[in-house]
N, C-alpha and C. Protein backbone atom coordinates (compact mmCIF):
# COMPACT_ATOMS: atom_id res chain seq x y z
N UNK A 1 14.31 -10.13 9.71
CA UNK A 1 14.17 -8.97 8.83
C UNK A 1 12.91 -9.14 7.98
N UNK A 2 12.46 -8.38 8.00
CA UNK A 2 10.70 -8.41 7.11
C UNK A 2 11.24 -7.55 5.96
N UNK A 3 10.37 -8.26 4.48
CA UNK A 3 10.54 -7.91 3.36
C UNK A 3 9.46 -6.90 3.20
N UNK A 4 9.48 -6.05 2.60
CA UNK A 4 8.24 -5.45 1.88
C UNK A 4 6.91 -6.17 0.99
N UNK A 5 5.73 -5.97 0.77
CA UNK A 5 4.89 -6.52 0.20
C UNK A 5 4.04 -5.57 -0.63
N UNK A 6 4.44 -6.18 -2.17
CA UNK A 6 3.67 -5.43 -2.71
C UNK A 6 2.71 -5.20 -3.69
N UNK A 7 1.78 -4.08 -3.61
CA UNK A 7 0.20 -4.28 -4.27
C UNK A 7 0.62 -4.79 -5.41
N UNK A 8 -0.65 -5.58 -5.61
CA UNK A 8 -0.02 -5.79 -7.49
C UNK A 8 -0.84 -4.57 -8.25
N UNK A 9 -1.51 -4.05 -8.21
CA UNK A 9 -1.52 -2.82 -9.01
C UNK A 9 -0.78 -1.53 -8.75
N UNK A 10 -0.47 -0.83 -9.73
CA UNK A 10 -0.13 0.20 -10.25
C UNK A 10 -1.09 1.62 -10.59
N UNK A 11 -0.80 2.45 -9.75
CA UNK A 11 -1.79 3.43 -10.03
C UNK A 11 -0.96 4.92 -10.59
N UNK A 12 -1.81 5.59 -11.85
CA UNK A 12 -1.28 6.80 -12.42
C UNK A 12 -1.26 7.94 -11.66
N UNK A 13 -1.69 8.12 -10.60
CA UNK A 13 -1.66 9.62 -9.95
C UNK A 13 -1.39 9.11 -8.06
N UNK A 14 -0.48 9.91 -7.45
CA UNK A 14 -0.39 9.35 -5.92
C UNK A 14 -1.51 9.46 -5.57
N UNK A 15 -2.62 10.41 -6.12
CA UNK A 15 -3.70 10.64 -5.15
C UNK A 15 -4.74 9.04 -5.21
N UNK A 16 -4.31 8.56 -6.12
CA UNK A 16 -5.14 7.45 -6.05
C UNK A 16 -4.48 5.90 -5.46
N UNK A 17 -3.05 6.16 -5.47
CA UNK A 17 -2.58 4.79 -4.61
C UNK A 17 -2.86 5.63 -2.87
N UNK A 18 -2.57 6.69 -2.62
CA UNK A 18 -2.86 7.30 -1.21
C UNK A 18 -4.24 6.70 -1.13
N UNK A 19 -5.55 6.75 -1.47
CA UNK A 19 -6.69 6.66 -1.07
C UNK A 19 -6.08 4.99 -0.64
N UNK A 20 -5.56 4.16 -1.20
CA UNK A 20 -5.78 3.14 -1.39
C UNK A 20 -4.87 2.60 0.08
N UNK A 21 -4.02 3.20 0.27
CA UNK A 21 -3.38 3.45 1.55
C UNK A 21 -3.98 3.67 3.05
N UNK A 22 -4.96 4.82 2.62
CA UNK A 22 -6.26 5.06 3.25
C UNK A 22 -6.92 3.91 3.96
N UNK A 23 -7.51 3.30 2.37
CA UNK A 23 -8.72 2.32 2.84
C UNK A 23 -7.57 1.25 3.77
N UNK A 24 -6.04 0.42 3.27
CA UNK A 24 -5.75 -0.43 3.87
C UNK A 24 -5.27 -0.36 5.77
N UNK A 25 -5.06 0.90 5.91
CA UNK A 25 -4.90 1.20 7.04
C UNK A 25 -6.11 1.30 8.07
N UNK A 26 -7.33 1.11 7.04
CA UNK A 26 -8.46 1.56 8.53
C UNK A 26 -9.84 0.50 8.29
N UNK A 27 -9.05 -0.71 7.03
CA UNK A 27 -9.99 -1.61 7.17
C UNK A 27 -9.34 -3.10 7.31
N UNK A 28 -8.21 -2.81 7.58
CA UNK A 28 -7.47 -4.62 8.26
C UNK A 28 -8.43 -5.47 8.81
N UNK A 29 -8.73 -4.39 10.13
CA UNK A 29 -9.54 -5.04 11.17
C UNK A 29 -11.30 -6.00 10.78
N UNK A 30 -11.58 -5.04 9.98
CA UNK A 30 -12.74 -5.63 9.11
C UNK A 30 -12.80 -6.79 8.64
N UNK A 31 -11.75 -7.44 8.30
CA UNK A 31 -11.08 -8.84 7.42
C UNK A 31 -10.57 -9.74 8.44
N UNK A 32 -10.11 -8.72 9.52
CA UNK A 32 -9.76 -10.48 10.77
C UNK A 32 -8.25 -10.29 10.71
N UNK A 33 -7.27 -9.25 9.90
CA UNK A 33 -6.23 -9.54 9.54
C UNK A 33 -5.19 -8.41 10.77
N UNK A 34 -4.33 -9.00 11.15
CA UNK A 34 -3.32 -7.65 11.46
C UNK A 34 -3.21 -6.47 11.01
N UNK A 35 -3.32 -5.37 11.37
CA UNK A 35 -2.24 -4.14 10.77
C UNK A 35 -1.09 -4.47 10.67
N UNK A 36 -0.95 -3.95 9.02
CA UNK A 36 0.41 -3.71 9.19
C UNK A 36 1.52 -2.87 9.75
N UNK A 37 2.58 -2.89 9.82
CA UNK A 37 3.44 -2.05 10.67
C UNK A 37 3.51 -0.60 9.64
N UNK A 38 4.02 -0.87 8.42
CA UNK A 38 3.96 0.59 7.97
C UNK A 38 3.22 0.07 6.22
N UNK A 39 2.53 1.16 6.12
CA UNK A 39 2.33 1.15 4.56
C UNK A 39 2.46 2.47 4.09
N UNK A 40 2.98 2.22 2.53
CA UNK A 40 3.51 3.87 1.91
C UNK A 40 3.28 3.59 0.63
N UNK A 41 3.50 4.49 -0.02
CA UNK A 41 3.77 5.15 -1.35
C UNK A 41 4.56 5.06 -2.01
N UNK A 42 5.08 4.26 -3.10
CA UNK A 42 6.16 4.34 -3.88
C UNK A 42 6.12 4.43 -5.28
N UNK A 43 7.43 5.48 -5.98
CA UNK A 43 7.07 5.93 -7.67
C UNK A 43 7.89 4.19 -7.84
N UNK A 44 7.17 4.22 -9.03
CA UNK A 44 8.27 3.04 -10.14
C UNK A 44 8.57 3.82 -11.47
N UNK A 45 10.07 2.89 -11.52
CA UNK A 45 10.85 3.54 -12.70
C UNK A 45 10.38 4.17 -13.69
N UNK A 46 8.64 4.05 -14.06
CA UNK A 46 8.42 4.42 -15.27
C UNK A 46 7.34 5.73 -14.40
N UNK A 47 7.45 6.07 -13.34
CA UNK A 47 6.68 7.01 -13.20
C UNK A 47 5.06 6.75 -12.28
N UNK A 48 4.73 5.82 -12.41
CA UNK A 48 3.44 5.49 -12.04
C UNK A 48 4.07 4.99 -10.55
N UNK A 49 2.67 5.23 -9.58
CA UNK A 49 2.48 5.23 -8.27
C UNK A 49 2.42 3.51 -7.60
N UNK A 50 2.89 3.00 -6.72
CA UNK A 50 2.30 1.48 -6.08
C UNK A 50 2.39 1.87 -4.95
N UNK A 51 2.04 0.97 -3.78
CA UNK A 51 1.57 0.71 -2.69
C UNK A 51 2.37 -0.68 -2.06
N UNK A 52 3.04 -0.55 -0.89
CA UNK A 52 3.96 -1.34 -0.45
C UNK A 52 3.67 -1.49 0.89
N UNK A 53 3.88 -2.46 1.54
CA UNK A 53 3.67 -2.67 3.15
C UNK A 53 4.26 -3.51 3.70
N UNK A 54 4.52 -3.41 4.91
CA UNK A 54 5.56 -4.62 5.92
C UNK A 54 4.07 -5.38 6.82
N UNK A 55 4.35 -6.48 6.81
CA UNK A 55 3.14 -6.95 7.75
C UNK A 55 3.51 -7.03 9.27
């Protein structure tokens, strides 16, 4: 079972953890690293946006 992994920042608007979603999905390969299987979007309790992924 694979855990989730997640960004350590916190971003105020989705549109700015999405970009960030963006960049990790289409620059893995650049770094030598796997894609991950899924990456998304998630609110936290206080409202603000993070970024989570399964490797």
């Amino acid at each position: 079972m694979m855990k989730w992994i997640y960004w350590l920042r916190l971003y105020d608007t989705k549109f700015q953890a999405g970009c960030l979603v963006r960049r990790m999905e289409n620059d893995w390969w650049i770094y030598g690293y796997d894609c991950p299987r899924e990456v998304e979007v998630f609110r936290s309790r206080k409202g603000r946006y993070g970024v989570r992924f399964l490797p």
